[in-house]
Protein backbone atom coordinates (compact mmCIF):
# COMPACT_ATOMS: atom_id res chain seq x y z
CA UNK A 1 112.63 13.57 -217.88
CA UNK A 2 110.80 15.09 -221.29
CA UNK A 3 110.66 12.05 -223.27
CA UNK A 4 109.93 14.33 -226.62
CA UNK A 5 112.48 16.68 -225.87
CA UNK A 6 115.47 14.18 -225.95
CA UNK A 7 113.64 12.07 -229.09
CA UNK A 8 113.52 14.98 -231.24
CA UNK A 9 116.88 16.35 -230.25
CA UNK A 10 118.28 12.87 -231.06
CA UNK A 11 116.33 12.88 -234.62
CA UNK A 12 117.89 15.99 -234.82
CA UNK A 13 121.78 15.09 -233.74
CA UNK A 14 121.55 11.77 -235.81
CA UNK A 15 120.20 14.19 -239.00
CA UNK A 16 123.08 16.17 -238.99
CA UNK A 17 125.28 13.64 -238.58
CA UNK A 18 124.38 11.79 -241.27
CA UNK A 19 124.14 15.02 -243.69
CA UNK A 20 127.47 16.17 -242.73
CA UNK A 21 129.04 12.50 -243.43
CA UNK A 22 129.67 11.23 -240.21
CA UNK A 23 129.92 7.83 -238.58
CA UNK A 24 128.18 7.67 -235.35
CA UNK A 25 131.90 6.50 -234.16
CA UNK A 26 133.32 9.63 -235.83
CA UNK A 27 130.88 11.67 -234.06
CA UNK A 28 131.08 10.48 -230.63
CA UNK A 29 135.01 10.63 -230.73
CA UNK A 30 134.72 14.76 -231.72
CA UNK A 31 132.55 14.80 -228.65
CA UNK A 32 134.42 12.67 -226.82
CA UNK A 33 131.80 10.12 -225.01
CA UNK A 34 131.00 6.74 -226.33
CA UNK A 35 129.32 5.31 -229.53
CA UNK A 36 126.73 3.41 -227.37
CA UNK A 37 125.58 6.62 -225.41
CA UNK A 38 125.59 8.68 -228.71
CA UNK A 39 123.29 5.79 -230.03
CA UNK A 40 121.47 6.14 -227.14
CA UNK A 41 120.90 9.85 -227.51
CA UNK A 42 119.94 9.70 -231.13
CA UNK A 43 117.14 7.64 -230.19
CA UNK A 44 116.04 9.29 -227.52
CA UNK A 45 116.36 6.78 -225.09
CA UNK A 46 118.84 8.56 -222.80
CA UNK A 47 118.78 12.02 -221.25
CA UNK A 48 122.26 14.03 -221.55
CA UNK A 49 123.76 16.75 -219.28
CA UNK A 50 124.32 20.42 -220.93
CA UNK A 51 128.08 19.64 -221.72
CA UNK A 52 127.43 16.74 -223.50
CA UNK A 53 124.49 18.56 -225.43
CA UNK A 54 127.29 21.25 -225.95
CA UNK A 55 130.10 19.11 -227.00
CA UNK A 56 127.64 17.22 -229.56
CA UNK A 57 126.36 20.91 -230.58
CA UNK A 58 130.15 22.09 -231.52
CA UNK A 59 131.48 19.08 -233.06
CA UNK A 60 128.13 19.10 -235.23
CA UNK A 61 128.55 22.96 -235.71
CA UNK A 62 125.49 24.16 -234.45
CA UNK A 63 123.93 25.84 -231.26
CA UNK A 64 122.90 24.18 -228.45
CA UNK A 65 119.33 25.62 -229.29
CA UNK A 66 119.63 24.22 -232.66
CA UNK A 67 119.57 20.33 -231.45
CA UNK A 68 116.77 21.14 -228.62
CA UNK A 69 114.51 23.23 -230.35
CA UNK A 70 114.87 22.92 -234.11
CA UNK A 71 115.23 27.23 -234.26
CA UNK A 72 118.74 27.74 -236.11
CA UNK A 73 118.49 31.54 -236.04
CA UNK A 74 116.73 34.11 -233.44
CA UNK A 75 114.81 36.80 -234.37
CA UNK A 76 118.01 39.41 -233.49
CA UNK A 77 119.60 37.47 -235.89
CA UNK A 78 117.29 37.46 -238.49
CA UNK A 79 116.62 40.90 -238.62
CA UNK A 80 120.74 41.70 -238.31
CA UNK A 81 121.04 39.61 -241.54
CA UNK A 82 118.15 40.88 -243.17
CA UNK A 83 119.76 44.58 -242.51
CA UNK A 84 123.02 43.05 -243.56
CA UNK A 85 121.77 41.86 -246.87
CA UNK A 86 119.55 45.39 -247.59
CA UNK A 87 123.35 46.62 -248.17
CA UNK A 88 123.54 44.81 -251.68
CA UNK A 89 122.33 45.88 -254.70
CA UNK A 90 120.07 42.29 -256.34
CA UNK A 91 123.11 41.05 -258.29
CA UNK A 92 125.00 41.37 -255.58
CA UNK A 93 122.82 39.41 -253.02
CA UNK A 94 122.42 36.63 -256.35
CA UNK A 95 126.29 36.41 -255.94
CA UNK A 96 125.97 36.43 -252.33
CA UNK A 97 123.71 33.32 -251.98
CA UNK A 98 125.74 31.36 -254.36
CA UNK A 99 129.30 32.17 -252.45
CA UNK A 100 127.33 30.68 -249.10
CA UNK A 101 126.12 27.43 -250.95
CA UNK A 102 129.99 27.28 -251.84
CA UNK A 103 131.04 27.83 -248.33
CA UNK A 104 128.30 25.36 -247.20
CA UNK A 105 129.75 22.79 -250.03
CA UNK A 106 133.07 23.00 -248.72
CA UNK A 107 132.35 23.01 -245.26
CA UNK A 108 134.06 26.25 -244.64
């Protein structure tokens, strides 16, 4: 077992939790499994099986990568949304940014 792996997944899972305003009991409920092992996970002293790491993943709202690696976005990704925002003029993209953090605010 990768000792470092599951710590810094767990720093990760319990970070997001807490930004996004959830109980550990909230939490494990959305990915159905228990408070304890959720605990257990966010401080890295238990191992979990891919569909737990992908139930935890969707309830947070990120990938599975995400939680295990810290990378939110591949490179085909970045350079899709790069292209994406070459479309708008620099008013445009100023607009752009500020309807996200909106979207982001609301949870959306």
């Amino acid at each position: 077992m990768n000792h470092r792996l599951y710590k810094e997944a767990g720093i990760r899972i319990q970070t997001l939790r807490v930004k996004q305003g959830y109980t550990r009991e909230n939490l494990a409920e959305m990915a159905n499994i228990s408070d304890k092992f959720l605990y257990e996970m966010e401080t890295g002293r238990k191992g979990f099986s891919a569909e737990i790491l992908h139930r935890v993943a969707g309830a947070l709202h990120v990938s599975c990568d995400y939680i295990l690696t810290g990378t939110r976005i591949g490179q085909n990704m970045d350079q899709e949304l790069a292209g994406a925002i070459e479309l708008f003029d620099d008013r445009q993209v100023e607009k752009l940014i500020r309807l996200l953090e909106i979207v982001y605010e609301f949870g959306i």
